[in-house]
C-alpha atoms as a PDB file:
ATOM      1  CA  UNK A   1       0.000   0.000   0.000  1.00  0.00           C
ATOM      2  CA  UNK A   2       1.448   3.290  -1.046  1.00  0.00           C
ATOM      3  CA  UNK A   3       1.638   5.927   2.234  1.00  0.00           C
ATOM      4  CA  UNK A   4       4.016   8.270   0.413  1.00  0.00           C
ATOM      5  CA  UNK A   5       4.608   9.977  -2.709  1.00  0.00           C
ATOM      6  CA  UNK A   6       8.113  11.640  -3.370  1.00  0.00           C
ATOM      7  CA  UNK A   7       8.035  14.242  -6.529  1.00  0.00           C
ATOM      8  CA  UNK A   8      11.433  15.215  -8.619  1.00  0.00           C
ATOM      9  CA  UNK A   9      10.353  18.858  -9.453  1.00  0.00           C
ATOM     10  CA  UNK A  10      11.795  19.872 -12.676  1.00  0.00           C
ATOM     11  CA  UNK A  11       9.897  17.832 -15.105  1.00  0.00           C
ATOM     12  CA  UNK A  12       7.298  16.362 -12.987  1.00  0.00           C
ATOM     13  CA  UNK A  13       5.973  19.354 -11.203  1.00  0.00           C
ATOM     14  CA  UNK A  14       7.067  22.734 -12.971  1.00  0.00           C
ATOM     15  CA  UNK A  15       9.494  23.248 -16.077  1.00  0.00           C
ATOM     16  CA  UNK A  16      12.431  25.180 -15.336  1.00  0.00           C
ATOM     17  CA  UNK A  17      14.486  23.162 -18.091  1.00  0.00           C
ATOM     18  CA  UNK A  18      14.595  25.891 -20.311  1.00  0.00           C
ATOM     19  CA  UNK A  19      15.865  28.369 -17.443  1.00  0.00           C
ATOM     20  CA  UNK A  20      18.882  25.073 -16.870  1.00  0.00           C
ATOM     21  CA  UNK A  21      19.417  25.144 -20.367  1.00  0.00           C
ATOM     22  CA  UNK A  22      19.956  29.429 -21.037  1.00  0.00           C
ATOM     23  CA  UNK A  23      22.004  29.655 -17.712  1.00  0.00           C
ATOM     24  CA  UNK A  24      24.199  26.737 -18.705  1.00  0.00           C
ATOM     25  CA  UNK A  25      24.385  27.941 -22.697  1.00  0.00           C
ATOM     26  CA  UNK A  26      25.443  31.802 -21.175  1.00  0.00           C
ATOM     27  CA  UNK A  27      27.790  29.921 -19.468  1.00  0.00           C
ATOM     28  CA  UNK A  28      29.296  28.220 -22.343  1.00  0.00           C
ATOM     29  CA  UNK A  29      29.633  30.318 -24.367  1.00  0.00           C
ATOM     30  CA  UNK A  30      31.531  33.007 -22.658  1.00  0.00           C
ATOM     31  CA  UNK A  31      33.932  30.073 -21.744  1.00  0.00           C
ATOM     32  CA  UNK A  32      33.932  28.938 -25.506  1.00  0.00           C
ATOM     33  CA  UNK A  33      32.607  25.403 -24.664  1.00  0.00           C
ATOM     34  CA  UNK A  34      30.150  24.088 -27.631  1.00  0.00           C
ATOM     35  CA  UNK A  35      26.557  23.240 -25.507  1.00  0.00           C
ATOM     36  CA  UNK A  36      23.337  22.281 -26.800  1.00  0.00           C
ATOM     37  CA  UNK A  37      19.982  20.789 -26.422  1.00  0.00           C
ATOM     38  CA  UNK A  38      21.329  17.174 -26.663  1.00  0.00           C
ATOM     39  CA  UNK A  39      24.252  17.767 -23.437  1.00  0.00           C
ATOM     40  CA  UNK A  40      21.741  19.759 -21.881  1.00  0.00           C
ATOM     41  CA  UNK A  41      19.559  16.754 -21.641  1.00  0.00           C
ATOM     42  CA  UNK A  42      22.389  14.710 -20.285  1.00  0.00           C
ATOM     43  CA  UNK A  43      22.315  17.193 -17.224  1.00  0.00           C
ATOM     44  CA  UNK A  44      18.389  16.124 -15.996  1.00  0.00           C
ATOM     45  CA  UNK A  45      18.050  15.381 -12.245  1.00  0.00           C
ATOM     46  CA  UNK A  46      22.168  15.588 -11.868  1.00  0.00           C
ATOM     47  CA  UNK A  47      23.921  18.001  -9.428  1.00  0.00           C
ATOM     48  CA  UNK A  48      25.030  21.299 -10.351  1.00  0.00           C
ATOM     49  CA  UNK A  49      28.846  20.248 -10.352  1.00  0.00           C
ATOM     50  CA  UNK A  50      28.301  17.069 -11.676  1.00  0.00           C
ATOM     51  CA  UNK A  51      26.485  19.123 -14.252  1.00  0.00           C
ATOM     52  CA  UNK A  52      29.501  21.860 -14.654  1.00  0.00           C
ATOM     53  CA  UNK A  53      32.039  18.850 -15.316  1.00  0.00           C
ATOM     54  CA  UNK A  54      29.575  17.426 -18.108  1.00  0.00           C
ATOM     55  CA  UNK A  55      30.152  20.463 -19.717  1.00  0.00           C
ATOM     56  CA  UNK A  56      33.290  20.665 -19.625  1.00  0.00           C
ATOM     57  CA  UNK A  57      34.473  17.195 -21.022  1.00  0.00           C
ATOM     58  CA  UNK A  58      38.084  16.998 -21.492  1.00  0.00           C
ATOM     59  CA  UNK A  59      38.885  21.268 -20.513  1.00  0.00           C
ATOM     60  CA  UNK A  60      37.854  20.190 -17.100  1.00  0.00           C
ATOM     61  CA  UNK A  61      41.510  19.793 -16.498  1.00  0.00           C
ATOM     62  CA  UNK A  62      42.169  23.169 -17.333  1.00  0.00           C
ATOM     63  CA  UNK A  63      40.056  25.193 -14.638  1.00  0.00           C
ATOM     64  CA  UNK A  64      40.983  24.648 -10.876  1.00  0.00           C
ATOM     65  CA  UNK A  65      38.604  24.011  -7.924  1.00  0.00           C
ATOM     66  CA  UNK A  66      38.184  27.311  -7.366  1.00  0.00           C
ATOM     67  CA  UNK A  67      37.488  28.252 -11.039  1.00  0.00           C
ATOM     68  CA  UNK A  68      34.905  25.731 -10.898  1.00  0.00           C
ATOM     69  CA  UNK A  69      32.987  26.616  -7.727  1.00  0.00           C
ATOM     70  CA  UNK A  70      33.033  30.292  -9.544  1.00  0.00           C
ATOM     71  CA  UNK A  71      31.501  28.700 -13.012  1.00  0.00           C
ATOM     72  CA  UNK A  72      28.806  27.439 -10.818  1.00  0.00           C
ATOM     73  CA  UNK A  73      28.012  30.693  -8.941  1.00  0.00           C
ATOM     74  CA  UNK A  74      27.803  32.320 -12.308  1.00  0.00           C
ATOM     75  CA  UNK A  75      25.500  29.707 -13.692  1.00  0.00           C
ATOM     76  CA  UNK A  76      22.999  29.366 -10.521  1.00  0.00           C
ATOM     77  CA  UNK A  77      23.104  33.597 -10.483  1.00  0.00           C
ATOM     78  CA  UNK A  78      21.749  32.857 -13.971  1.00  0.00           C
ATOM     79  CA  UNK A  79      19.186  30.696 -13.487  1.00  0.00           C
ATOM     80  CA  UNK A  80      17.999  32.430 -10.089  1.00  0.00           C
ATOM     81  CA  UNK A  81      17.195  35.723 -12.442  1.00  0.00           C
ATOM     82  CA  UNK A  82      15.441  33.640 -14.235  1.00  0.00           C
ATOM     83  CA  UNK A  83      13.734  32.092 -11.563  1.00  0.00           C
ATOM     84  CA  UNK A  84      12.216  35.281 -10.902  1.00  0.00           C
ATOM     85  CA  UNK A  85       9.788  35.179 -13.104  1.00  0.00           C
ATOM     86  CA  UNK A  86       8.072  32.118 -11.993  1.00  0.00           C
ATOM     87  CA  UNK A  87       4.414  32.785 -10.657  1.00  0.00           C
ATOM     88  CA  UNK A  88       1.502  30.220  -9.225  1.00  0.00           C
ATOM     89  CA  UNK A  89       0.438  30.580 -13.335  1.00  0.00           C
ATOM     90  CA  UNK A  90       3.332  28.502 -13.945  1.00  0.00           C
ATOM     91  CA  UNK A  91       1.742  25.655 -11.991  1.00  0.00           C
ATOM     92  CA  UNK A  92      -1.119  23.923 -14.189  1.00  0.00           C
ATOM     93  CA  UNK A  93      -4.130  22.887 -13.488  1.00  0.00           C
ATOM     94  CA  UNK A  94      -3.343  19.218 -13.784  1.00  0.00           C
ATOM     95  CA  UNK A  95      -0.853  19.824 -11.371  1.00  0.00           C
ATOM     96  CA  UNK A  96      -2.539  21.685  -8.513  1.00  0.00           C
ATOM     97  CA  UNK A  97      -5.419  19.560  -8.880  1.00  0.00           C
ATOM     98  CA  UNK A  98      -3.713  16.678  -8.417  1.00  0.00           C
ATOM     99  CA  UNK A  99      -1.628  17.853  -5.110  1.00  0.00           C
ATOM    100  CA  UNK A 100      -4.827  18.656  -3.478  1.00  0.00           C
ATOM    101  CA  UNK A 101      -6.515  15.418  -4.182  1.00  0.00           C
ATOM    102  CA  UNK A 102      -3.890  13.306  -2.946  1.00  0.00           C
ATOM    103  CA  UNK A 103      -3.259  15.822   0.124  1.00  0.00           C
ATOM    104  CA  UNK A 104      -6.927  15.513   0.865  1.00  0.00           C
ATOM    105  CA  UNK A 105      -6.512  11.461   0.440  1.00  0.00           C
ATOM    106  CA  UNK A 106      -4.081  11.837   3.663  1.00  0.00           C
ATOM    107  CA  UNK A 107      -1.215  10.441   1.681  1.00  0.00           C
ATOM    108  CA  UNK A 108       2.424  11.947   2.753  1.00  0.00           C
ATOM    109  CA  UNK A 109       3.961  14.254   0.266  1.00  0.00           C
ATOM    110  CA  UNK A 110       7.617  14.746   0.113  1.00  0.00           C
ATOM    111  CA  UNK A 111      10.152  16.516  -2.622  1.00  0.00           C
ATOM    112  CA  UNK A 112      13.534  14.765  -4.005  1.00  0.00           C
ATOM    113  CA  UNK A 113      14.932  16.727  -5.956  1.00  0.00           C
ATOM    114  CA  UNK A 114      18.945  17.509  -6.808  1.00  0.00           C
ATOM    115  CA  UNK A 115      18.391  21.203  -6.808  1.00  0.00           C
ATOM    116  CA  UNK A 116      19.459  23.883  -4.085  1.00  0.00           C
ATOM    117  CA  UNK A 117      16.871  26.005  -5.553  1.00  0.00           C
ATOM    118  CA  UNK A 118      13.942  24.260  -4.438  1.00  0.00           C
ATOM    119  CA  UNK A 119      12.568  26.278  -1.821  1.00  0.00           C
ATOM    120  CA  UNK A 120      12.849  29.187  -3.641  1.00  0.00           C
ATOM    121  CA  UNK A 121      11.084  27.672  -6.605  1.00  0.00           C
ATOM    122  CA  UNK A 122       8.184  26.251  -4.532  1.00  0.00           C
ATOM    123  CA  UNK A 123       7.651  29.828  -2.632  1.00  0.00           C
ATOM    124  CA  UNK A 124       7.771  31.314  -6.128  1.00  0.00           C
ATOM    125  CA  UNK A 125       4.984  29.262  -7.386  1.00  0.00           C
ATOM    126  CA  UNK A 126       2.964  29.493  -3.879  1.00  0.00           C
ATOM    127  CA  UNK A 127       3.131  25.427  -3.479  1.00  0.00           C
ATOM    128  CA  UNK A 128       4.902  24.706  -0.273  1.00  0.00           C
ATOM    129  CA  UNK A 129       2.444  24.027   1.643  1.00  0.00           C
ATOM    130  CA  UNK A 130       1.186  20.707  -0.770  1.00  0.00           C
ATOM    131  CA  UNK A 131       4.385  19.235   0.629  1.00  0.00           C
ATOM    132  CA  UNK A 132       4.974  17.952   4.175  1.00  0.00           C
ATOM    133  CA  UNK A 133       8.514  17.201   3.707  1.00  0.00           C
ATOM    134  CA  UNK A 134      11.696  18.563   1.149  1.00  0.00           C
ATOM    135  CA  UNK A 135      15.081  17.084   0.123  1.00  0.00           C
ATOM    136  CA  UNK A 136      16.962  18.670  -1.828  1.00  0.00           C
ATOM    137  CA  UNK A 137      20.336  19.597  -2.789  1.00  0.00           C
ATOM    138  CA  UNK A 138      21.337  21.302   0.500  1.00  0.00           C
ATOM    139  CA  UNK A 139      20.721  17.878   2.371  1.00  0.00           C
ATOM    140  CA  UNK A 140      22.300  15.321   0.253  1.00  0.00           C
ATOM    141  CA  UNK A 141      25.925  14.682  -0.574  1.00  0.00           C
ATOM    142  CA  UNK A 142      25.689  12.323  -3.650  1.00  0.00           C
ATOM    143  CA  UNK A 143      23.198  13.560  -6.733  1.00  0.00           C
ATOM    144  CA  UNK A 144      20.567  10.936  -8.983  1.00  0.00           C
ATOM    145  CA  UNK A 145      21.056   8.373  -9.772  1.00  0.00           C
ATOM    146  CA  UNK A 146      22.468   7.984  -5.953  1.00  0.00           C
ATOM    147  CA  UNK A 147      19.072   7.369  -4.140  1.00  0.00           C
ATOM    148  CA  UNK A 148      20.256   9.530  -0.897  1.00  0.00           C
ATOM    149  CA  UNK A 149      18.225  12.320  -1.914  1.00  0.00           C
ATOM    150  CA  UNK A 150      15.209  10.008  -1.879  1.00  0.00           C
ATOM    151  CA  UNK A 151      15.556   7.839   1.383  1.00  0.00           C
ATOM    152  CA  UNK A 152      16.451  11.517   3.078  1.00  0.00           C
ATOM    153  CA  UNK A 153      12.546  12.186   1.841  1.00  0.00           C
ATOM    154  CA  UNK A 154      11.273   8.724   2.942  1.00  0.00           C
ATOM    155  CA  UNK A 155      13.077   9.323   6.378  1.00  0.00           C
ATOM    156  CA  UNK A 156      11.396  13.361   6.449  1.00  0.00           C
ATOM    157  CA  UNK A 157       8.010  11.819   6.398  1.00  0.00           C
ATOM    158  CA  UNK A 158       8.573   8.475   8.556  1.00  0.00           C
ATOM    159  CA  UNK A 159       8.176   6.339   5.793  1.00  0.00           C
ATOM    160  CA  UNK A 160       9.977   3.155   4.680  1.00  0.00           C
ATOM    161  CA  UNK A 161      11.107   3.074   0.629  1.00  0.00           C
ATOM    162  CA  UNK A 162       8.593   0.249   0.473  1.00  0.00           C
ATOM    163  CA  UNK A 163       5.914   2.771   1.587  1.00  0.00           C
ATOM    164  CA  UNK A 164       6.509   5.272  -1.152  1.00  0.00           C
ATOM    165  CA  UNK A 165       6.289   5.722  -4.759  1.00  0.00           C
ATOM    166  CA  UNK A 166       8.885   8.088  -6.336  1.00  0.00           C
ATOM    167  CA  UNK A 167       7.545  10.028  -9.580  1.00  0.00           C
ATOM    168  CA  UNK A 168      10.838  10.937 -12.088  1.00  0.00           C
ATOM    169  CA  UNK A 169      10.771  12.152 -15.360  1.00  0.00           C
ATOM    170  CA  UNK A 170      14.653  11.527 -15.945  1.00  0.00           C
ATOM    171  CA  UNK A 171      16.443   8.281 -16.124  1.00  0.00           C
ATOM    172  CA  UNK A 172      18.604   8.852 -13.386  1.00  0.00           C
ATOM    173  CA  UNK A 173      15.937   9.323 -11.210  1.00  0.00           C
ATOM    174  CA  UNK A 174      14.194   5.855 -11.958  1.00  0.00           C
ATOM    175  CA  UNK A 175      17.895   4.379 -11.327  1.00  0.00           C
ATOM    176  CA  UNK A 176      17.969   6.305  -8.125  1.00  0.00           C
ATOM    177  CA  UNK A 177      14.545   5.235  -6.761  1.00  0.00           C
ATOM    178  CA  UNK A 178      14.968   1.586  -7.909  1.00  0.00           C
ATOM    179  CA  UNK A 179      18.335   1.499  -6.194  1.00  0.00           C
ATOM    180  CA  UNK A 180      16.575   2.972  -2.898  1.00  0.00           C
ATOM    181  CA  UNK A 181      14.235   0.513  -3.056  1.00  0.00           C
ATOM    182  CA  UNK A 182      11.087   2.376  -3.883  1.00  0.00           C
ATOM    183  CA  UNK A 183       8.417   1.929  -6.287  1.00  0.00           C
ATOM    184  CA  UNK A 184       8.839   4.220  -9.483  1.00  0.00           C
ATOM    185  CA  UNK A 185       6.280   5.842 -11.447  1.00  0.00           C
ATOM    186  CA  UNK A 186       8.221   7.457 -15.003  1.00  0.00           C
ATOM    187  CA  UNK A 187       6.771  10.724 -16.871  1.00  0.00           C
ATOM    188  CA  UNK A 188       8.055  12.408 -19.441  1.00  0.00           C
ATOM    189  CA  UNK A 189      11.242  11.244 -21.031  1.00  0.00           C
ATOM    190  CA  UNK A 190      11.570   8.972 -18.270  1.00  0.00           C
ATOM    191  CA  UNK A 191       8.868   6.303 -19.731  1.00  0.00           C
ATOM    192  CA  UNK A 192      11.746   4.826 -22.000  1.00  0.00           C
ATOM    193  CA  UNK A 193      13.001   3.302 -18.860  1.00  0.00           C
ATOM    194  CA  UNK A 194      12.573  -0.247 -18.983  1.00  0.00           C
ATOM    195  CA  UNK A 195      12.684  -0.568 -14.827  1.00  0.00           C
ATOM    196  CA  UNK A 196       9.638   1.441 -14.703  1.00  0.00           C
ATOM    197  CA  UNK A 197       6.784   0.249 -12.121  1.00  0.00           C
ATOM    198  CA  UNK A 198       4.568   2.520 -13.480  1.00  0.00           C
ATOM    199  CA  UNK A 199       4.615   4.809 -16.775  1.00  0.00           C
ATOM    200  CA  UNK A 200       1.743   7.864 -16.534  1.00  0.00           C
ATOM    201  CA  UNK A 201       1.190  10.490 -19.242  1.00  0.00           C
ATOM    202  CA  UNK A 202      -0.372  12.888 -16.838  1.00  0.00           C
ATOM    203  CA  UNK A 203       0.534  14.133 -12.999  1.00  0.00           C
ATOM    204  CA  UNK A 204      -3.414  13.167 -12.361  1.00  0.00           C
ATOM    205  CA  UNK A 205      -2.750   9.274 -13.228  1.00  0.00           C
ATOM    206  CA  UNK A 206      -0.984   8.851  -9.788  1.00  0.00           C
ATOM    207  CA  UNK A 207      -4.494   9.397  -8.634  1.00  0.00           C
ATOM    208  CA  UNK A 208      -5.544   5.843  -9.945  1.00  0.00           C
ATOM    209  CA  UNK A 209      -2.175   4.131  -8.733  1.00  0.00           C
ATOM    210  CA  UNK A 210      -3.143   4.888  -5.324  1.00  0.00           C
ATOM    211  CA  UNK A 211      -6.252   4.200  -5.013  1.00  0.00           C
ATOM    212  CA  UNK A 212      -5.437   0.351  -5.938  1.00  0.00           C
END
């Protein structure tokens, strides 16, 4: 019996990929590093310096520690401007809908998700308070498809991974939920994955997972 759903954010709840995919390209190009669509899809549900070093293939070797911590800065600065602009119209209906169904079912809601930003994006689109627990990157040490940032969730809402169902829409996110040991429900460009429990095309088909 599910008692728990964990949500990744970017993908699954709001899309911020485009804002990832400007801050990283401003970032590239100033350093001269060729970046497109296809790396920038590499980078889903992965750290910000694990993100930086994909990027950076074989120069990596050519920028220090310090350089690199910098790079980052510069790209989250970015991406926080363009944060900004985020508004509860950026949630859709599918998606608020669904929240407060399945908060109203007394099911525990937590976020996983890789980025330090969280917070900020949640207060931005006035959602916090669908969500009685959040991991995120200022919790975890290892980034998807590591599953820490997903039993730190579990363990938020006094849950066991057996007890939870975490929804991904990248593939290191299934491989990080499978490797915690929870059940996995894939949307988006996750559905490709062939560990999958469950593949939905819509937020509101969790609604008919949990009600088996």
């Amino acid at each position: 019996m599910i008692k728990g759903i964990i949500f990744d954010l970017d993908g699954v709840l709001l899309s911020t990929d485009e804002f990832h995919y400007q801050a990283w390209k401003k970032l590239a190009d100033r350093l001269g590093i060729y970046f497109d669509k296809t790396i920038n899809n590499k980078l889903r549900g992965v750290s910000r310096m694990a993100s930086l070093e994909i990027i950076l293939g074989d120069k990596s070797k050519n920028f220090t520690q310090e350089q690199k911590d910098a790079f980052a800065e510069e790209k989250n600065n970015t991406y926080r401007e363009l944060l900004s602009q985020m508004t509860p119209a950026d949630v859709s209906d599918d998606v608020r809908a669904t929240l407060e169904k399945i908060r109203l079912s007394g099911i525990k809601t937590a976020i996983g998700s890789s980025s330090k930003n969280t917070k900020y994006i949640l207060s931005q689109t006035n959602i916090t308070d669908y969500f009685d627990a959040i991991s995120d990157g200022n919790n975890i040490t290892k980034s998807k498809p590591d599953p820490e940032v997903f039993l730190k969730a579990a363990e938020y809402i006094g849950l066991a991974p057996s007890e939870c169902i975490v929804v991904e829409d990248a593939h290191a996110g299934i491989d990080a939920a499978k490797a915690g040991g929870f059940t996995a429900a894939a949307i988006g460009d996750a559905k490709t994955h062939a560990q999958a429990d469950y593949k939905i095309n819509e937020l509101k088909d969790l609604l008919q997972i949990i009600e088996q």
